[in-house]
Structure formats: C-alpha cells, structure tokens
Protein backbone atom coordinates (compact mmCIF):
# COMPACT_ATOMS: atom_id res chain seq x y z
CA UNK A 1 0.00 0.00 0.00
CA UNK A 2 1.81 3.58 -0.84
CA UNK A 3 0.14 6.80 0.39
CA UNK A 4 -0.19 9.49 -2.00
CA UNK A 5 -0.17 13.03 -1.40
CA UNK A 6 -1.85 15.38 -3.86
CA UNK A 7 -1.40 18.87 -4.13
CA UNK A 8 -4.63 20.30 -5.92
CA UNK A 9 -5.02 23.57 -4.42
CA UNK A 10 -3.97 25.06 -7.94
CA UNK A 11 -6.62 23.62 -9.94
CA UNK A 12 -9.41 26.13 -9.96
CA UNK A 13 -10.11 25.92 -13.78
CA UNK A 14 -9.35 24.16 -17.10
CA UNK A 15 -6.94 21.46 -17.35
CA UNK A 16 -6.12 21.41 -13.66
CA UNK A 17 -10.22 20.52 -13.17
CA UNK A 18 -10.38 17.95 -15.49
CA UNK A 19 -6.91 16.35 -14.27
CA UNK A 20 -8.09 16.15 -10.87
CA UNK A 21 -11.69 15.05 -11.38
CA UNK A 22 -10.66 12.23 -13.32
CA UNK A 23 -7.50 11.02 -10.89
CA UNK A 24 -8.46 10.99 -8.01
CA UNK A 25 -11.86 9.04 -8.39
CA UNK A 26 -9.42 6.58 -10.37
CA UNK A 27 -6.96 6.59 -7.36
CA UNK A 28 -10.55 5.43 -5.15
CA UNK A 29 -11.26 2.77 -6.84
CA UNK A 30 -8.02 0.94 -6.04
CA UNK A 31 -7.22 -1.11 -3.22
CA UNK A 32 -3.15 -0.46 -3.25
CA UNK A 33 -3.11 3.26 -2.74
CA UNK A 34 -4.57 5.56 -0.04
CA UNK A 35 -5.00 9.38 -1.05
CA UNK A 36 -4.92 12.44 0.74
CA UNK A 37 -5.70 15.26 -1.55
CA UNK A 38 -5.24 19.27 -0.69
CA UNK A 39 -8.37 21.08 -2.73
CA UNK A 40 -9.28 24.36 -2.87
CA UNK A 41 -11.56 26.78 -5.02
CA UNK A 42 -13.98 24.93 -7.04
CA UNK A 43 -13.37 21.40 -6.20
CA UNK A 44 -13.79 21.82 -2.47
CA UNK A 45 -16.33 20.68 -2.43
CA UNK A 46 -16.90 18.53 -5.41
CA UNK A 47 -14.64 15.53 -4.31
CA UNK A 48 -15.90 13.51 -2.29
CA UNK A 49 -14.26 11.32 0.70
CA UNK A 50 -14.29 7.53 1.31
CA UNK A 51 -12.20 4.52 2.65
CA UNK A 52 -9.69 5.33 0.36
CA UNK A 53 -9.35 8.61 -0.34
CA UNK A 54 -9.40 11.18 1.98
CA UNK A 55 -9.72 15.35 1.66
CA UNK A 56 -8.53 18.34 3.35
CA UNK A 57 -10.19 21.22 2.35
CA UNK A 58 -7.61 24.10 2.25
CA UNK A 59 -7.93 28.14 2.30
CA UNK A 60 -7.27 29.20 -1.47
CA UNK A 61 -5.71 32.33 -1.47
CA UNK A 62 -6.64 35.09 -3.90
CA UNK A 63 -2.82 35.36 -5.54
CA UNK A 64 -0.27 32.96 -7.21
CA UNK A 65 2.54 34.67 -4.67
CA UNK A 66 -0.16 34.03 -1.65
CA UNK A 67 -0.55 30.08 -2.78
CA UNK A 68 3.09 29.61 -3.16
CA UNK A 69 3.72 30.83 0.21
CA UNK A 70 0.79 28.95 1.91
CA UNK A 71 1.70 26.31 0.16
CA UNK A 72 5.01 26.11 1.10
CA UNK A 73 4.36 26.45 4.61
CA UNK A 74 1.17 24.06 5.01
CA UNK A 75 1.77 21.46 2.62
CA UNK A 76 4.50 20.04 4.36
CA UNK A 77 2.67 20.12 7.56
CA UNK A 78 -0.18 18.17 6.06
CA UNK A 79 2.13 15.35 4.67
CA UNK A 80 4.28 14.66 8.63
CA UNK A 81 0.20 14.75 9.88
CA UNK A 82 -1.23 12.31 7.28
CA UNK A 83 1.82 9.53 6.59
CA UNK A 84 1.59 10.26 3.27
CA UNK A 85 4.73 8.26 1.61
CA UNK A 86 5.00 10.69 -1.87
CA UNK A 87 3.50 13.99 -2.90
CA UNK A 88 2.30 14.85 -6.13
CA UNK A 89 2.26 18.31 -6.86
CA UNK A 90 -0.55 18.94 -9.07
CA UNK A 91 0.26 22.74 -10.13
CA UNK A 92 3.67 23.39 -11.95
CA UNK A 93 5.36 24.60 -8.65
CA UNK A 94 7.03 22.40 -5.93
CA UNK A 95 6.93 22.52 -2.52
CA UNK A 96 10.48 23.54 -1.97
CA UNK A 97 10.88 21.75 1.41
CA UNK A 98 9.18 18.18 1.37
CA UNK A 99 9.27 15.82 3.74
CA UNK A 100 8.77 13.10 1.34
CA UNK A 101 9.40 12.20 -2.35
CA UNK A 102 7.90 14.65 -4.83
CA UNK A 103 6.58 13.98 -8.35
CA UNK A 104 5.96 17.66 -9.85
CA UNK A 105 3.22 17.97 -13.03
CA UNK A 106 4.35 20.41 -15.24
CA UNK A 107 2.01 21.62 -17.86
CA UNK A 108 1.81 25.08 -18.61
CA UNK A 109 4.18 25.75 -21.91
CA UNK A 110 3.62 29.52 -21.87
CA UNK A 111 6.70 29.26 -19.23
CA UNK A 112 8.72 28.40 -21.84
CA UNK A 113 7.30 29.90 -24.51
CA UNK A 114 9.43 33.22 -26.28
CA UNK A 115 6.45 32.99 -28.66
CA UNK A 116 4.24 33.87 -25.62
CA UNK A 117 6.41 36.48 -24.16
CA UNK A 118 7.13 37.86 -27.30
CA UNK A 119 3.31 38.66 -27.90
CA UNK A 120 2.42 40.14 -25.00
CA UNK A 121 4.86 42.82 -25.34
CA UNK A 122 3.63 43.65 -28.99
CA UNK A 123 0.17 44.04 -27.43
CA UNK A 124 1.60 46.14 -24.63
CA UNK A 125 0.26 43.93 -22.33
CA UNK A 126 3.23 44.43 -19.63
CA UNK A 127 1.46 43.05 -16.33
CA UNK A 128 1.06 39.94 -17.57
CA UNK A 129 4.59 40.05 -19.11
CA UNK A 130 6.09 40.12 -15.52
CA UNK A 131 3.45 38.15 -14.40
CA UNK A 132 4.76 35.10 -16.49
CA UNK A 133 8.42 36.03 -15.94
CA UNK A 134 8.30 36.04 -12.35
CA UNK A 135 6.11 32.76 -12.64
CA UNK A 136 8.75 31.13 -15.43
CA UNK A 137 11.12 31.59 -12.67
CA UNK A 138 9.38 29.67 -9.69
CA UNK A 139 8.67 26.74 -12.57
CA UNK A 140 12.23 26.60 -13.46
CA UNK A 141 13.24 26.42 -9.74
CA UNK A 142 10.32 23.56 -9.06
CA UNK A 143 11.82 21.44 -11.94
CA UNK A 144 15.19 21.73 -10.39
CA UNK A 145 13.84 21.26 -6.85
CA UNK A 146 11.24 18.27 -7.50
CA UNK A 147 13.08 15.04 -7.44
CA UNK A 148 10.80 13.72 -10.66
CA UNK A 149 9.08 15.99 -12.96
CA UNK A 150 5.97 14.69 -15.45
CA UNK A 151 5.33 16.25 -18.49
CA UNK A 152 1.72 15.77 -20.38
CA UNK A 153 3.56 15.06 -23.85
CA UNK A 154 6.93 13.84 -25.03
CA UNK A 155 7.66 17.39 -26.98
CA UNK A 156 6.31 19.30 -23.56
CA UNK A 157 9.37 16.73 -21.69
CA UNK A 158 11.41 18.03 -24.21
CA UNK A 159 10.90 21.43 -23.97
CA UNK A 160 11.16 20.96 -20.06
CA UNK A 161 14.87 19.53 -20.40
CA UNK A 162 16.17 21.92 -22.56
CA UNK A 163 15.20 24.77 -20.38
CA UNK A 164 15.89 23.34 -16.99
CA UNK A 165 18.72 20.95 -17.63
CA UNK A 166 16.88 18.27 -15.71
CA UNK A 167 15.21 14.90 -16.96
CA UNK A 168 11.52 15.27 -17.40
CA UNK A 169 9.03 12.04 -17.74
CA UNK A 170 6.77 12.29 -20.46
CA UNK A 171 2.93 10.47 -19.06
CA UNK A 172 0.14 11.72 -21.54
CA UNK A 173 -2.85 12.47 -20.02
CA UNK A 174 -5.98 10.83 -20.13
CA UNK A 175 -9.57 10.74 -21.71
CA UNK A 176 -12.51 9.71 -20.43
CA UNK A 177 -14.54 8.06 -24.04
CA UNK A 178 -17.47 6.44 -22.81
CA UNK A 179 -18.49 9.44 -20.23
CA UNK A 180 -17.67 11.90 -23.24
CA UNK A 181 -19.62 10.34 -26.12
CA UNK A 182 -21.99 7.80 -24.06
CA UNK A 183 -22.46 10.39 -20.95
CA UNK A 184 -23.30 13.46 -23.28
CA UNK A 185 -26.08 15.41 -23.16
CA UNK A 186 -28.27 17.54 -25.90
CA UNK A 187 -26.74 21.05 -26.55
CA UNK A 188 -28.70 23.86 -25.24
CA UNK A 189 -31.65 24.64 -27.38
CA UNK A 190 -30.57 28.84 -28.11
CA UNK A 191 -26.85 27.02 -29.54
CA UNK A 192 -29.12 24.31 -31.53
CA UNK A 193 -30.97 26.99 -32.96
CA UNK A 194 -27.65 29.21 -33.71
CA UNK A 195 -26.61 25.90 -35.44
CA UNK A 196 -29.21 25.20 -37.41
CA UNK A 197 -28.68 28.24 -39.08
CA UNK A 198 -25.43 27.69 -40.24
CA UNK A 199 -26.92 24.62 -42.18
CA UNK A 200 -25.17 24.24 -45.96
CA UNK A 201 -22.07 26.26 -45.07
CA UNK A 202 -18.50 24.27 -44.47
CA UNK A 203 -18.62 24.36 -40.45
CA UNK A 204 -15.08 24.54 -38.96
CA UNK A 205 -14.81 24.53 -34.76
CA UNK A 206 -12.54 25.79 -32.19
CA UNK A 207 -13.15 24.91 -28.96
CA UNK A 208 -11.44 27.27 -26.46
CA UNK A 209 -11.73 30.03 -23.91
CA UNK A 210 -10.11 33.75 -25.42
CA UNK A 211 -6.51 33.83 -24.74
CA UNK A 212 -3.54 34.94 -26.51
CA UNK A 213 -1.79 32.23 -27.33
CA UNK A 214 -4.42 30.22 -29.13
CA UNK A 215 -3.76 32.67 -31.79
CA UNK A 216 -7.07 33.68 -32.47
CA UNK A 217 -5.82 36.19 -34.98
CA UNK A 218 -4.28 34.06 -37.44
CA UNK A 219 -7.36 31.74 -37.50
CA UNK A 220 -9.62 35.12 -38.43
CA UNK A 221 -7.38 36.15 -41.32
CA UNK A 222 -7.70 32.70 -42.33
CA UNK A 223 -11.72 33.11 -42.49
CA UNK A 224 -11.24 35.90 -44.03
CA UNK A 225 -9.59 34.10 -46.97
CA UNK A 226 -11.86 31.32 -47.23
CA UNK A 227 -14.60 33.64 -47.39
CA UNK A 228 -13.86 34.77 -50.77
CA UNK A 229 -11.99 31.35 -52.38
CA UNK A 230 -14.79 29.30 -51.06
CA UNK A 231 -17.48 31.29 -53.34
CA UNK A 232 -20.30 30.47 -53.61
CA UNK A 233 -19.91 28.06 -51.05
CA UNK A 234 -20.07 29.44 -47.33
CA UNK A 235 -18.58 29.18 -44.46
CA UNK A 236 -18.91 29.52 -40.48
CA UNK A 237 -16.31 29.35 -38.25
CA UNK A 238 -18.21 27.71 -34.54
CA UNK A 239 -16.02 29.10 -31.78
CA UNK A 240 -16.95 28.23 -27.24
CA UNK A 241 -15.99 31.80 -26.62
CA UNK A 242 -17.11 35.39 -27.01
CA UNK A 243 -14.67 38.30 -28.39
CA UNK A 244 -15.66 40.12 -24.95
CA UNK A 245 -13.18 40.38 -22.44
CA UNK A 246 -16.14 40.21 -19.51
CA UNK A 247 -17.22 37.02 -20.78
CA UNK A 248 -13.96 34.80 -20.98
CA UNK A 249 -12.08 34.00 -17.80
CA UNK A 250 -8.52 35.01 -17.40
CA UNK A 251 -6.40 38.86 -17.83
CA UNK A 252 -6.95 38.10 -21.34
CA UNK A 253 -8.45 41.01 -23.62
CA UNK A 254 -10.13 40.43 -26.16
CA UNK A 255 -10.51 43.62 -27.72
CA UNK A 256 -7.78 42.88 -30.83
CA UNK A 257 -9.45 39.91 -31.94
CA UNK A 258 -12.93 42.03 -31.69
CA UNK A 259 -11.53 44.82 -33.76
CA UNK A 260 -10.04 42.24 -36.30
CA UNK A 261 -13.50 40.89 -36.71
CA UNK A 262 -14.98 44.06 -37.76
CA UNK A 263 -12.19 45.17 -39.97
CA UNK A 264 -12.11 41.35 -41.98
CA UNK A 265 -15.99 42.12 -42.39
CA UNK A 266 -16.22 38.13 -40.68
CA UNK A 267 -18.48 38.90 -38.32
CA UNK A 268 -21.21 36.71 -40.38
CA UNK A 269 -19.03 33.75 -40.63
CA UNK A 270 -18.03 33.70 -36.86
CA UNK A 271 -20.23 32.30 -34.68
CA UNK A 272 -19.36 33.09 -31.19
CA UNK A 273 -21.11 30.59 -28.86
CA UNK A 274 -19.52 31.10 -25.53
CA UNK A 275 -18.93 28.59 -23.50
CA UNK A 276 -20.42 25.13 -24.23
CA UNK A 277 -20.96 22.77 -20.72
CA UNK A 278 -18.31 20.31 -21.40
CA UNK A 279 -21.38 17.35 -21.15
CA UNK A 280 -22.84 18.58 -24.61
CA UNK A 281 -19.43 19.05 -26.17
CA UNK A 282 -19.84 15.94 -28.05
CA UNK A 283 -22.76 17.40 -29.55
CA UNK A 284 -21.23 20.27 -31.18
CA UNK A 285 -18.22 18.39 -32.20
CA UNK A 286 -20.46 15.88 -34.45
CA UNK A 287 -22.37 18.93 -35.68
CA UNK A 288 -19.39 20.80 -37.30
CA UNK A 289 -17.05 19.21 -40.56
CA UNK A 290 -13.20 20.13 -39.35
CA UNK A 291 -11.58 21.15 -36.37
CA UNK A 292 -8.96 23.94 -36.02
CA UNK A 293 -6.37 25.20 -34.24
CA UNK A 294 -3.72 27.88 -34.77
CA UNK A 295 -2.45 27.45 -31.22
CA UNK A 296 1.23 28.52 -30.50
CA UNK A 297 1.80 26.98 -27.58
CA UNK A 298 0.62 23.65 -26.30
CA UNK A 299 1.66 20.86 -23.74
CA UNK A 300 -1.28 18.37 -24.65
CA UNK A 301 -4.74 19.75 -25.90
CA UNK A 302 -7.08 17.53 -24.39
CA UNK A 303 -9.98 19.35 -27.37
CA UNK A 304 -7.77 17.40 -30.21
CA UNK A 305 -8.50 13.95 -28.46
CA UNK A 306 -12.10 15.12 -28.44
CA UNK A 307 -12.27 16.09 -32.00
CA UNK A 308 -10.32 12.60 -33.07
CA UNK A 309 -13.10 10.92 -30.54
CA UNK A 310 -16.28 12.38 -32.79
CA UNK A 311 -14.53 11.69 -35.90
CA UNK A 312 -13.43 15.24 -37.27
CA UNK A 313 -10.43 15.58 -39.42
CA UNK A 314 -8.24 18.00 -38.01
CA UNK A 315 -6.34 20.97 -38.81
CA UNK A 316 -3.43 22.20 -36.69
CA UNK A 317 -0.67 24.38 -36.17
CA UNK A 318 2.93 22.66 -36.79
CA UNK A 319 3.98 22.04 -33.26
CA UNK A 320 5.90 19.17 -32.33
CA UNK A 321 3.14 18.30 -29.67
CA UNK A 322 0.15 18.95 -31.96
CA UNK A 323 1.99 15.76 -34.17
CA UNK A 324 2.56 13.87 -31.40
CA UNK A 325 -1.33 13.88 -29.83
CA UNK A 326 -2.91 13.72 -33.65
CA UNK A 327 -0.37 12.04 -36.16
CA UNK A 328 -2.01 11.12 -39.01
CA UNK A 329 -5.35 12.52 -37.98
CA UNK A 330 -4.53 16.00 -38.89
CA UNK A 331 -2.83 18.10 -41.71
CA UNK A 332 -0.73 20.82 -40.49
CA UNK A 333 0.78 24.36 -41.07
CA UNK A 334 3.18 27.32 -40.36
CA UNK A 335 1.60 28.71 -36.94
CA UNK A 336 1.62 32.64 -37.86
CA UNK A 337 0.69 31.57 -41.66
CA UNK A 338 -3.38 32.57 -42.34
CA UNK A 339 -2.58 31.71 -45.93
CA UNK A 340 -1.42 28.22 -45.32
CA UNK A 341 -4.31 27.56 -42.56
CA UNK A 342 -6.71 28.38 -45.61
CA UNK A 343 -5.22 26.18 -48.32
CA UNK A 344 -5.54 22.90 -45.83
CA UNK A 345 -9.00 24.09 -45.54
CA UNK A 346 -9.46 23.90 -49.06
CA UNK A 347 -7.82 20.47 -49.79
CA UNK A 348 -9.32 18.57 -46.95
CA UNK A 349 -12.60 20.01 -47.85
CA UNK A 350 -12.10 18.94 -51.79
CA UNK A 351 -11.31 15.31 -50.80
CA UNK A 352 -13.43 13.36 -48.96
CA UNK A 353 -11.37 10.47 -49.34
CA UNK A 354 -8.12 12.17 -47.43
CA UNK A 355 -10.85 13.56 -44.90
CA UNK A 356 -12.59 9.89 -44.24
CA UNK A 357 -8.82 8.72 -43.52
CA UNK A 358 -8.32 11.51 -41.34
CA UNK A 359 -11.14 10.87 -40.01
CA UNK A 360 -10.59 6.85 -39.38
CA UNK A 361 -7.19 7.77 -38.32
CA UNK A 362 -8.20 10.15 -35.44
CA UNK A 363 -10.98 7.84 -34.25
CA UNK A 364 -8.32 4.68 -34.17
CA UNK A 365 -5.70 7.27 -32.29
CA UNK A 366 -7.82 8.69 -29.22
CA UNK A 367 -7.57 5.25 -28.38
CA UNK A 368 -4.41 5.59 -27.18
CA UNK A 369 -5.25 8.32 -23.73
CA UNK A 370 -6.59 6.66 -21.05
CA UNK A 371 -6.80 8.44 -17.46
CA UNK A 372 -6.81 4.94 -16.13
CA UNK A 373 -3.30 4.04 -18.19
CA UNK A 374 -1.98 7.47 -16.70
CA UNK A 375 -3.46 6.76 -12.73
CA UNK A 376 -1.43 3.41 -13.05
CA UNK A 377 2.01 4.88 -14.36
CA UNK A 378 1.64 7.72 -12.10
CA UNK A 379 1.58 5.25 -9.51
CA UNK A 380 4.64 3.50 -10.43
CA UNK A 381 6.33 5.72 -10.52
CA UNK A 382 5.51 6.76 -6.94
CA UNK A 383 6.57 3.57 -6.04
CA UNK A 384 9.90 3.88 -7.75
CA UNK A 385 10.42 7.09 -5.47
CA UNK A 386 9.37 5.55 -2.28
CA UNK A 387 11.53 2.61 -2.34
CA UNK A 388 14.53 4.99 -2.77
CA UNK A 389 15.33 4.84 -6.68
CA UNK A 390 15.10 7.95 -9.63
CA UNK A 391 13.21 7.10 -12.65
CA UNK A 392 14.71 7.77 -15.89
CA UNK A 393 12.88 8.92 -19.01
C-alpha cells in the first residue's frame, strides 16, 4: 500500500479541473493506494471522501505569490500529519521543502514559450509580461527542486529539459470516451438553434476560452480568406468563446481579436457561442465538418483527443506536440501563416477520401489516452520514489 499526497489547491479551472476530477476518483477505486488530496476553489467541495481517499479542504488564497507561500508552509505540515509516503504536486510549482518524495506535473508551456512572451509585449500587455516572468522563474526552480518531474507530452518533456537541464518524464494524459460520447447530453436549445442556421455552409470549430496564445488572430485572417476562395460556397467558423473580455475567464483582452472581426468584415461567418458545458461538447463536435487550431503553444490539448473521438479531421498548427497527440489525424501548417491555414481548408474540404482517412485515423488514435493508463504509471512511478530509486525517461 503507498500513500499518495496530492497537491490540488492550484486547480481552480481548465486542465487542472479535469486532471483532478478524473484522478483521483481513479486513485478510489483501487485497493493499493490511499489518497490524501489538498483542494481548494472549485473542487472543495466537489470531491468527495471515502475509505480510500481522503480530503482536506484548504484556504485558497486570492494570488499565485499568496498560494506559493501557503503552500510552502502548510503542505509540508499536512504530509508529517497524514503519513503520506510521496506527494504529487498537481500545479507546476514544488513545494520547496518536502518531507517526502515529490513527483511535480508540469504543464503550462507559456513558461517556456518566447512565442508567448514575445506577444504580449507587442500588445503592450506588460502586467502579464512580468506576471509570467516572475512565474517562469518559480517553474524553473520547481523542476530543479522536485526530485521527478511529469510532463503531459513527449515534446512538452522536451521542452522541459532543454530549459531546466533536468530529466523530465513524459505520461500523456488521459480521456474519459465512454463518459464523453456515451455520458453526453443535448446542446442547449438557443446554440441548436444558432446551429441550425449555419446549415449548408462548411462548419469549422474551435473549442477554447479567449486567450492569446491560441492565436485567435491568425485563424480570423484565415476566415477571411476562405470567405472569398470558397465562393459560392459558405462558411462559419463555430467558436466556445465570445470576443468580450467580460465574458472569458482570465487577464486576457479580447478587444484585438474584436476589432479584427470588424475590420475582416467576418463577423457573419463567426459564430461566437460562448462557453459550451463540457457534457454537450460531443454534440457540437459531431455537428461541425473540421476542427482547427492555430495554437502557438501547447503541452497536450485535451480538445484534439475530443475532435479525433467524434470523428473530425483535423487541422493544426505545426507544433511538435500537436503531431505527437494527432499524427495522421490531422494536416498541419506554419503557426503565424493565415494563408497556409486556408489552403488545408481547401484540400481537406475537396477530398473526402483524405478527410474519411483523417477521419478513421483520429478515431483509431484517441484510443491511445486513457486516465486509467496514466493513474497506473503515475503510480509507479511513486513507487519507484518511495523505495529509494530515480526514474529515468
């Protein structure tokens, strides 16, 4: 039996909510492991407790600096109080001083990214600039301080060791395929309405929340080049956000992308949805022809295993990750190229034979993520640390 600490307190939205709400009921239903898990924010008081897994509901403080500190300071506590034999630290920073073996999940590639950094001074958008320097620092320092760090993807590890100097694990993540296709329910009536009338016009989706680095910007010149070469044919470009900077979570404005719109003259062919509840996803995948995205930066991209799972060909931006998650399930260009992005349109549209292999591809490919495949290596290798060993990628 090994004892597993879990540092959650930083997952308070996106991928840090789905890791943990698919882990730890995983980590329940075994009888070799007991978990203690550290929640805050959302999840508080979502997980629930049993024989086997038990929760300590922590303050969440309002800052990153106020976390690290508390965090620092209380986790360590928590692990001498529980027993707890390893700690898995759930939020790209380590606790600095543990009292026991540490695995550390890194998965935020904006740390590393001089794309990233590199955009948010050409939008002027110096808080956030420091904000991600200061926070690229304490990541650095967690991968040298954490005696094992996991990376989502092999090109994310990669990344990792080049920046750090230190070996990085590559586990992928997981997907849950029964709960998302079997589990799913109908989309709400107001977006089936907004669908229907898109009817007869070449339906491509992006499924994200506004940020910068999904690159928003490219994918709109793109439309706006489509527009014209598809003639007569039309087009609508389905997108789960809004190009309002009230409505997306995040520092994130969305004003560029807003003005873009108007001065493309796209605003007909974007169809901003908003956010979708992740139950009807499914739904809106089937209902669209292509996925897209002209991300930039990327660790894993949990909405390409979803596309793959309802059968959409995809198109993505050339990033060593985006080939690793989709191989042959997706055609691929230049990130910052609008031009490119629209000819792949094009010849996956005018070939239904390469789009029914993409297609068959993706479907045979989501296969491979499995959150129960990930609980069980995660678990080895918390057994490696315990008995006294380092893993090696």
């Amino acid at each position: 039996m090994i004892h597993l600490f879990i540092n959650a307190l930083a997952a308070s939205a996106g991928g840090g909510l789905t890791y943990i709400r698919n882990v730890v009921p995983r980590m329940a239903n075994r009888d070799d492991v007991r978990t203690t898990v550290l929640l805050g924010g959302t999840l508080r008081h979502e997980i629930v407790e049993s024989n086997r897994v038990t929760v300590v509901r922590g303050d969440y403080p309002s800052t990153t600096a106020r976390r690290f500190w508390y965090e620092q300071c209380e986790v360590p506590r928590l692990i001498r109080r529980c027993g707890a034999h390893v700690l898995l630290s759930t939020g790209n920073f380590a606790v600095f001083h543990s009292p026991v073996p540490q695995i550390l999940l890194s998965r935020n590639a904006l740390y590393t990214s001089t794309d990233f950094l590199r955009d948010l001074r050409g939008r002027g958008d110096y808080r956030l600039w420091i904000d991600t320097e200061v926070k690229s620092a304490l990541a650095r320092w967690s991968v040298q301080a954490a005696d094992c760090t996991v990376a989502p993807s092999a090109a994310f590890a990669a990344d990792l060791r080049h920046w750090t100097g230190r070996d990085v694990l590559a586990i992928h993540h997981g997907f849950d395929r029964e709960l998302f296709v079997h589990g799913s329910s109908p989309l709400p009536h107001q977006v089936q309405e907004r669908l229907a009338g898109t009817n007869g016009s070449l339906r491509l989706l992006f499924v994200s929340h506004y940020n910068y680095y999904r690159n928003f910007e490219t994918l709109l010149r793109a439309v706006a080049i489509l527009k014209k070469k598809l003639q007569p044919r039309t087009l609508r470009l389905i997108l789960t956000c809004k190009f309002n900077s009230h409505d997306n979570p995040g520092a994130y404005q969305a004003d560029t992308a807003a003005r873009l719109l108007s001065q493309l003259a796209v605003q007909e062919e974007v169809v901003e949805l908003g956010a979708i509840p992740y139950a009807s996803l499914y739904h809106l995948y089937r209902a669209c022809d292509f996925y897209v995205t002209p991300a930039y930066a990327e660790t894993f991209a949990h909405p390409l295993v979803e596309a793959m799972v309802s059968g959409l060909p995809v198109i993505a931006s050339d990033l060593p990750v985006h080939r690793e998650i989709c191989g042959d399930a997706a055609t691929y260009f230049p990130r910052f190229s609008p031009g490119v992005l629209a000819e792949r349109v094009i010849q996956v549209s005018q070939s239904p034979e390469r789009s029914a292999a993409m297609s068959e591809n993706g479907i045979l490919r989501s296969h491979d993520f499995s959150w129960n495949k990930h609980v069980e290596q995660i678990i080895n290798l918390a057994r490696t640390l315990k008995s006294g060993k380092l893993p090696t990628s």
